[in-house]
C-alpha atoms as a PDB file:
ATOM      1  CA  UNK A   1     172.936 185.194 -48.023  1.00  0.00           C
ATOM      2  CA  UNK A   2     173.747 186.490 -44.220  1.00  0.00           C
ATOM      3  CA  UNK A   3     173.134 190.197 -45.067  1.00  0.00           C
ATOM      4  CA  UNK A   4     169.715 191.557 -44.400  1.00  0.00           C
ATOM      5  CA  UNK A   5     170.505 194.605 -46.096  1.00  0.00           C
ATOM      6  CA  UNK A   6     170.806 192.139 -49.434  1.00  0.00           C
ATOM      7  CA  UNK A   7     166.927 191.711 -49.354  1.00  0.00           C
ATOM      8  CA  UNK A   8     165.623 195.466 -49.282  1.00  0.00           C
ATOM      9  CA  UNK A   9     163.760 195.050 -46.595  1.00  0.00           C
ATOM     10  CA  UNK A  10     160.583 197.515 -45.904  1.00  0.00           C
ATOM     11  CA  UNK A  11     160.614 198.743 -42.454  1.00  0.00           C
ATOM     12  CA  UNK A  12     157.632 198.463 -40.857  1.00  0.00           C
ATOM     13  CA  UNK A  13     158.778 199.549 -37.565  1.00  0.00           C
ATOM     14  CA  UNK A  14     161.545 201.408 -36.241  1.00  0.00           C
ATOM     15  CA  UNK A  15     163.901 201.732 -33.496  1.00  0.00           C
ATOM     16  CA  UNK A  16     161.552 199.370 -31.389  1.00  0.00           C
ATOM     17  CA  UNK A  17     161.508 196.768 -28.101  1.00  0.00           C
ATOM     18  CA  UNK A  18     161.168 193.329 -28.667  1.00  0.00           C
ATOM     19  CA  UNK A  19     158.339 193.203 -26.689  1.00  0.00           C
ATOM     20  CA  UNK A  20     156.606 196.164 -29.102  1.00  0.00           C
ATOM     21  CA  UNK A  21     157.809 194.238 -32.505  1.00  0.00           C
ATOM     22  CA  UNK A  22     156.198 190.805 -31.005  1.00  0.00           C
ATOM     23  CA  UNK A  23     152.602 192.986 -30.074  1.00  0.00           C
ATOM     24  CA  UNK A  24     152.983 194.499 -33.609  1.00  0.00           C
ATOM     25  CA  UNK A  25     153.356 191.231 -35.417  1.00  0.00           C
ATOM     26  CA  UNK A  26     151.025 189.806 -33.502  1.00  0.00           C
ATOM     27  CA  UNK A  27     148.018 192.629 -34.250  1.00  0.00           C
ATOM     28  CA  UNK A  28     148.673 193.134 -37.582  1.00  0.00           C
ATOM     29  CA  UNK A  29     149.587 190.004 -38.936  1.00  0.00           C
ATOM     30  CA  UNK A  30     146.837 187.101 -39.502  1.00  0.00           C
ATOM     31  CA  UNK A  31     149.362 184.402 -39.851  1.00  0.00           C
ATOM     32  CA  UNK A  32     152.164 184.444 -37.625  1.00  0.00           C
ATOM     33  CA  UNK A  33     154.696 181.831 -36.023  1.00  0.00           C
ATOM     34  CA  UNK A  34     156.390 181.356 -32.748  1.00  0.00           C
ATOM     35  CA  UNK A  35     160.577 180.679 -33.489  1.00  0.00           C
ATOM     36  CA  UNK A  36     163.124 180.164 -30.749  1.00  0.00           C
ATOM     37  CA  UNK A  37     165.812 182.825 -30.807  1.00  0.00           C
ATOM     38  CA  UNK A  38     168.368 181.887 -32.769  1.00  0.00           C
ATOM     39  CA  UNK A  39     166.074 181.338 -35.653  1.00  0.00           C
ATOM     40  CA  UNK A  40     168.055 181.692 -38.849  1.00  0.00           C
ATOM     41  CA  UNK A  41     165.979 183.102 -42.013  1.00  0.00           C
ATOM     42  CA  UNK A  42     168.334 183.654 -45.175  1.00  0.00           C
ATOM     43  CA  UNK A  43     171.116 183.070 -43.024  1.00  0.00           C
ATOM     44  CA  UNK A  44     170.164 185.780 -40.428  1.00  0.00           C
ATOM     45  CA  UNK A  45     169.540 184.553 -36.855  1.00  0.00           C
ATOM     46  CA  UNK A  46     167.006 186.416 -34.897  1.00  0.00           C
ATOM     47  CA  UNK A  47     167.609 187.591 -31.940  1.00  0.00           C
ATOM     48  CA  UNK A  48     165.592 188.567 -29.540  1.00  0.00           C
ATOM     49  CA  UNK A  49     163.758 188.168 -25.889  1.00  0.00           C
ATOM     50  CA  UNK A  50     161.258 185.221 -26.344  1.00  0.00           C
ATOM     51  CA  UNK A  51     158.581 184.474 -27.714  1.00  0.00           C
ATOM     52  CA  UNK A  52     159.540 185.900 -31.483  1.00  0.00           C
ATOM     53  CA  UNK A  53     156.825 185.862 -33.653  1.00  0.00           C
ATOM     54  CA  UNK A  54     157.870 185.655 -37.669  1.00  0.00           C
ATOM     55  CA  UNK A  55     154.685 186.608 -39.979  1.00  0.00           C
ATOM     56  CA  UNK A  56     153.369 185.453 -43.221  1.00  0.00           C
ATOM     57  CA  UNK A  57     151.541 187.982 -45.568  1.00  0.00           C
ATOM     58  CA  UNK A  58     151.243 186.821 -48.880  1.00  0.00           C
ATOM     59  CA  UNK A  59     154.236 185.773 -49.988  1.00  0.00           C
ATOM     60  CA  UNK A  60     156.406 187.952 -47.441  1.00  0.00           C
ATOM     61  CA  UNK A  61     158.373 187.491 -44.375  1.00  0.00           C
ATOM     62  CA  UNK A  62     157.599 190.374 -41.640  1.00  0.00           C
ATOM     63  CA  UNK A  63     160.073 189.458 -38.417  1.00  0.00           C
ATOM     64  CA  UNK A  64     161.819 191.648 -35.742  1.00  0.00           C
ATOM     65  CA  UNK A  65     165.441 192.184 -36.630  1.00  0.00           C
ATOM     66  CA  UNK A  66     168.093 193.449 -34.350  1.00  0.00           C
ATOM     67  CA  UNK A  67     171.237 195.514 -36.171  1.00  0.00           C
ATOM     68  CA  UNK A  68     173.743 196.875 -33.594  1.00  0.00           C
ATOM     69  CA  UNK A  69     173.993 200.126 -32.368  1.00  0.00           C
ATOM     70  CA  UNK A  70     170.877 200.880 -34.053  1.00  0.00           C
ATOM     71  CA  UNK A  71     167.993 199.030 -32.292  1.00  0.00           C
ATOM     72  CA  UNK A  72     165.331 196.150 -33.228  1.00  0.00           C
ATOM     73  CA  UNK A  73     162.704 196.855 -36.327  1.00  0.00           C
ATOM     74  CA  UNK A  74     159.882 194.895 -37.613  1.00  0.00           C
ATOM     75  CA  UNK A  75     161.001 193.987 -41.293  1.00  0.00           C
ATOM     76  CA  UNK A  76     159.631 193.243 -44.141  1.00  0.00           C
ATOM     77  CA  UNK A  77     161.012 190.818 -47.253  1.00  0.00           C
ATOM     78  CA  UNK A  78     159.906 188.683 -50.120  1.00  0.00           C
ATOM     79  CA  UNK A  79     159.791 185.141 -48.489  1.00  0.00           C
ATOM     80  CA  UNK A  80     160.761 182.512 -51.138  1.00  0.00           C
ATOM     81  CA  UNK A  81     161.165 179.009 -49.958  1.00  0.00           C
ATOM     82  CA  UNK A  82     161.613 180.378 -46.177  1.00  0.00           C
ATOM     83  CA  UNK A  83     157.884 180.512 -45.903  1.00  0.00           C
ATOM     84  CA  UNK A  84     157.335 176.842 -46.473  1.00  0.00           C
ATOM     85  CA  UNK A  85     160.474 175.710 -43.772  1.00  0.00           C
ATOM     86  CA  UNK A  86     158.685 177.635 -41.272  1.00  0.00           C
ATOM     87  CA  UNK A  87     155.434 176.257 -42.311  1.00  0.00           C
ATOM     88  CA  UNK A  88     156.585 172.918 -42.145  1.00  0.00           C
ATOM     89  CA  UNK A  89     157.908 173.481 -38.329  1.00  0.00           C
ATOM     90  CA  UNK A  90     154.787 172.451 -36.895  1.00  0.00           C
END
């Protein structure tokens, strides 16, 4: 799956900087992780100016994604197995 559209994401944030979607992950989610850019989730790679936080909330994914011609937004998506691979980074 390389399409984030495929997941139905929830959009937490909108039309965003990197630097706001990191500050926003990082004050509203409990359980967050640091990822390189680069860092492919389902196939996406994040991109983004470092570091790039990806948080855990139950048993969802919230992570800045960048589409194009439209900006950066703080997503969310069920997580699946990509919650334990980024667990198991440390």
């Amino acid at each position: 799956m390389g399409c984030l559209e495929a997941l139905k994401p929830e959009i937490l944030l909108s039309q965003t900087t990197f630097r706001d979607a990191r500050e926003y992950i990082r004050k509203n989610i409990r359980e967050y992780h640091e990822v390189e850019p680069g860092y492919r989730i389902f196939d996406v790679h994040i991109i983004g100016v470092p570091p790039l936080y990806i948080g855990i909330e139950g048993g969802d994914l919230i992570f800045p994604y960048t589409k194009p011609c439209h900006g950066t937004f703080v997503v969310k998506v069920p997580g699946g197995e990509e919650i334990a691979r980024l667990r198991a980074r440390k």
